[in-house]
N, C-alpha and C. Protein backbone atom coordinates (compact mmCIF):
# COMPACT_ATOMS: atom_id res chain seq x y z
N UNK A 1 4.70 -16.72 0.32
CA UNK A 1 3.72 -15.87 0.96
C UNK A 1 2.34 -16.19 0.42
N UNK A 2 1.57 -15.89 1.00
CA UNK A 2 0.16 -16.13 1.07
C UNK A 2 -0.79 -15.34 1.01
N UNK A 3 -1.77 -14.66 0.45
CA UNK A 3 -2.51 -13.62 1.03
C UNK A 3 -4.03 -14.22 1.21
N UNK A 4 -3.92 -15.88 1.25
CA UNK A 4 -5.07 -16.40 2.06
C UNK A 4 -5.30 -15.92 3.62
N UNK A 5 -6.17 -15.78 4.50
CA UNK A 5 -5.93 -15.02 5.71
C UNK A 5 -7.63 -15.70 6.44
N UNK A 6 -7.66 -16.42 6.53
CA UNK A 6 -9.22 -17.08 6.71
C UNK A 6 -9.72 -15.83 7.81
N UNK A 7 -11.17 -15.80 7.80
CA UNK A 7 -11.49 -15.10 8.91
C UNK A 7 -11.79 -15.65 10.12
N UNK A 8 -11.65 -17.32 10.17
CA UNK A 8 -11.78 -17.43 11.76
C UNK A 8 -10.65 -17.60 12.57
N UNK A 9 -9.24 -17.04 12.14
CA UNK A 9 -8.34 -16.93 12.63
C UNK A 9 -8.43 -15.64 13.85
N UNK A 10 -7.87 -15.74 14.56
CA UNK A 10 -7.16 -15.06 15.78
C UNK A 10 -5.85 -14.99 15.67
N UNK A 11 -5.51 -13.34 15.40
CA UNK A 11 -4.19 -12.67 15.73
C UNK A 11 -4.35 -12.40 16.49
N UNK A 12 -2.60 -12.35 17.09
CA UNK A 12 -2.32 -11.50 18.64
C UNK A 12 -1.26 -10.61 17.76
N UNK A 13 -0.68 -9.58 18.47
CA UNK A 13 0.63 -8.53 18.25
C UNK A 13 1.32 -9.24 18.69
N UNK A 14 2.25 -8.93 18.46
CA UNK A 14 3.61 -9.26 19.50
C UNK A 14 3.95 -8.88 20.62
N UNK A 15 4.16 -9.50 21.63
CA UNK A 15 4.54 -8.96 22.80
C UNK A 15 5.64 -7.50 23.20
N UNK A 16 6.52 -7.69 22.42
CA UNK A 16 7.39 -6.54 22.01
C UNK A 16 7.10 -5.44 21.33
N UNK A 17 5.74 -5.63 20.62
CA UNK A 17 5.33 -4.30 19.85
C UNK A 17 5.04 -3.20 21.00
N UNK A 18 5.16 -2.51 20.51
CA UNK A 18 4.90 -0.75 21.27
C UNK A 18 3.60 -0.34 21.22
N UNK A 19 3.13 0.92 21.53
CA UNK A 19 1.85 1.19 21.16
C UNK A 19 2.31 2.79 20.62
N UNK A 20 3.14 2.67 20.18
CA UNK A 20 4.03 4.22 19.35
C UNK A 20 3.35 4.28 17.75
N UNK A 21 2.79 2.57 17.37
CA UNK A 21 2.24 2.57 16.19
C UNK A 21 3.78 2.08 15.08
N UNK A 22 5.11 1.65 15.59
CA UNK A 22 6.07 1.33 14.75
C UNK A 22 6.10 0.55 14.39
N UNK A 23 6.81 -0.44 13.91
CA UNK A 23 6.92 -1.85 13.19
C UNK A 23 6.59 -2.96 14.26
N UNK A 24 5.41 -3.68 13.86
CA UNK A 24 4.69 -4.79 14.55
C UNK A 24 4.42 -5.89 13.79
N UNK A 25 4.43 -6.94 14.21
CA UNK A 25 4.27 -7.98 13.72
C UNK A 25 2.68 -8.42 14.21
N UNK A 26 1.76 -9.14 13.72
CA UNK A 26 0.83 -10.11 14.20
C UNK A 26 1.29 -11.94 14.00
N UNK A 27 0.66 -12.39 14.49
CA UNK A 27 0.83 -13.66 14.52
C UNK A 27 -0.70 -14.35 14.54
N UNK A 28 -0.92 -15.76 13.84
CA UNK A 28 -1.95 -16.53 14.14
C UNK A 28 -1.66 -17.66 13.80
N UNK A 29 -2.46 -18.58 14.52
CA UNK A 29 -2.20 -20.07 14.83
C UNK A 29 -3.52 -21.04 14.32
N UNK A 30 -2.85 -21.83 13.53
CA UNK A 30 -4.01 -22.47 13.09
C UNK A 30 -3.58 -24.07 13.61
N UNK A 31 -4.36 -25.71 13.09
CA UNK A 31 -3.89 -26.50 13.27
C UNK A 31 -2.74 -27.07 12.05
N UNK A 32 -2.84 -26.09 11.40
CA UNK A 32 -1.86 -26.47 9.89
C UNK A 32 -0.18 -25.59 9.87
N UNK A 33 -0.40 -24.42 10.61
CA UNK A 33 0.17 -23.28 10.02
C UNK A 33 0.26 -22.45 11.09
N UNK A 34 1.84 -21.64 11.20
CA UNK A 34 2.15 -20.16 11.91
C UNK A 34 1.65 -19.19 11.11
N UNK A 35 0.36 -18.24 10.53
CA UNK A 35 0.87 -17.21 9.97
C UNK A 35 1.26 -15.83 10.46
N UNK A 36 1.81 -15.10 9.92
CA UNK A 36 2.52 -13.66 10.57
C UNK A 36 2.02 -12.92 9.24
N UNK A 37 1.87 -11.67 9.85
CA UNK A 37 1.49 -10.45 9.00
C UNK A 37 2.22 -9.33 9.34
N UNK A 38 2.32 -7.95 8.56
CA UNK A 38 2.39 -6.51 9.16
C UNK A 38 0.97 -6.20 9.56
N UNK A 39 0.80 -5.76 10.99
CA UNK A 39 0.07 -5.16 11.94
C UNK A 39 -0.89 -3.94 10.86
N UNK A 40 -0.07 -3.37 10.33
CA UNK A 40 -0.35 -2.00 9.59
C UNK A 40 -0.76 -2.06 8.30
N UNK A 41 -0.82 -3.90 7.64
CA UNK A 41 -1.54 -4.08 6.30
C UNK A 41 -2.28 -5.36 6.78
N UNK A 42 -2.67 -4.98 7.51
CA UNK A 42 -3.98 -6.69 7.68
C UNK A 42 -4.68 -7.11 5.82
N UNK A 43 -4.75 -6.10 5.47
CA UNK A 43 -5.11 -7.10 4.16
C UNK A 43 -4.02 -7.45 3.05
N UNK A 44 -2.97 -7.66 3.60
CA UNK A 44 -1.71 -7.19 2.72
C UNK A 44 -1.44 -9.06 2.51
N UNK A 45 -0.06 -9.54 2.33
CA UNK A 45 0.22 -10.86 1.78
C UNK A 45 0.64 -10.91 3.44
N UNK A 46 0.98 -12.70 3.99
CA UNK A 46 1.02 -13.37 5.09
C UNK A 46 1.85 -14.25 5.12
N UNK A 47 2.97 -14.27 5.68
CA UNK A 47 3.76 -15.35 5.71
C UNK A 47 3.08 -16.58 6.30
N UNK A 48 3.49 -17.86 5.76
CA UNK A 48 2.74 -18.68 6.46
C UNK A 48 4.40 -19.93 6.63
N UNK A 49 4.15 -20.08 8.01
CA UNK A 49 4.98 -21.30 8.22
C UNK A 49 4.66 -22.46 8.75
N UNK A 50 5.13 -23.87 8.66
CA UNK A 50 5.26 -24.63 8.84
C UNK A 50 5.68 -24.65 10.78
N UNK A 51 5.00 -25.76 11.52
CA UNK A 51 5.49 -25.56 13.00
C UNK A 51 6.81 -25.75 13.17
N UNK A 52 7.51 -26.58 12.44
CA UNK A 52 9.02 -26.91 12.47
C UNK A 52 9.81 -25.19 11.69
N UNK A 53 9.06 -24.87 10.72
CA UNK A 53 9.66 -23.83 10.22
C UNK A 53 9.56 -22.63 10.81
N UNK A 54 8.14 -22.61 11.59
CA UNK A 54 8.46 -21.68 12.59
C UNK A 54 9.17 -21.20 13.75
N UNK A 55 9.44 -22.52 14.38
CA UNK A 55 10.55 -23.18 15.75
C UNK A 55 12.10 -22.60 15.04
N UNK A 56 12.26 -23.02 13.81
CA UNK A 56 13.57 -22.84 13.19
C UNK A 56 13.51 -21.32 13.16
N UNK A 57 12.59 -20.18 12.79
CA UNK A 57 12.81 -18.81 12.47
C UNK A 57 12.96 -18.28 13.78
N UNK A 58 11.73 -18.47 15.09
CA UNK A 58 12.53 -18.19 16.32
C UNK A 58 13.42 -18.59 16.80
N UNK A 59 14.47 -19.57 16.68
CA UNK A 59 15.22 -19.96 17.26
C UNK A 59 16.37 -19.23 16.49
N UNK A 60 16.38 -18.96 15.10
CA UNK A 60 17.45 -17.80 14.70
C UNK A 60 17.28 -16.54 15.31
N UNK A 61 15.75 -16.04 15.07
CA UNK A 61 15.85 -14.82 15.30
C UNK A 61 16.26 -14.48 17.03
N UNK A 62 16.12 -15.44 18.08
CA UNK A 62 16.55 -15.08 19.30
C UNK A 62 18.34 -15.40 19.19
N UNK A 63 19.12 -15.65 18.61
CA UNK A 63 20.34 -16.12 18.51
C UNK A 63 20.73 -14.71 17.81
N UNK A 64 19.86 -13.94 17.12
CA UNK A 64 20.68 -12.38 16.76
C UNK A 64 20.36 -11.62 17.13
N UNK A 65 19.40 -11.53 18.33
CA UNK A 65 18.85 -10.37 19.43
C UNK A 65 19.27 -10.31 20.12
């Protein structure tokens, strides 16, 4: 984890998030890096993945949804 977070990044939510305010993910895209955050700690630590490592985490996480 990371709690580098540059500011000329662009997050989106997740498409699946709600607007109830519950567990959300953000996402941002750089030319290096996937990172993901909690929605609800923008200044908090950031996962950061790799494009192959990211392909690999969606492709599990749609195989247990």
């Amino acid at each position: 984890m990371s709690r580098e977070q540059p500011e000329h990044m662009t997050w989106f939510k997740s498409s699946y998030s709600g607007t109830s305010g519950g567990d959300c993910v953000e996402v941002a895209v750089d030319r290096n890096a996937v990172h993901v955050r909690d929605s609800k700690e923008r200044r908090g630590p950031a996962l950061r993945f790799s494009a192959a490592g990211w392909s690999a985490f969606v492709a599990g996480a749609r195989a247990r949804g």
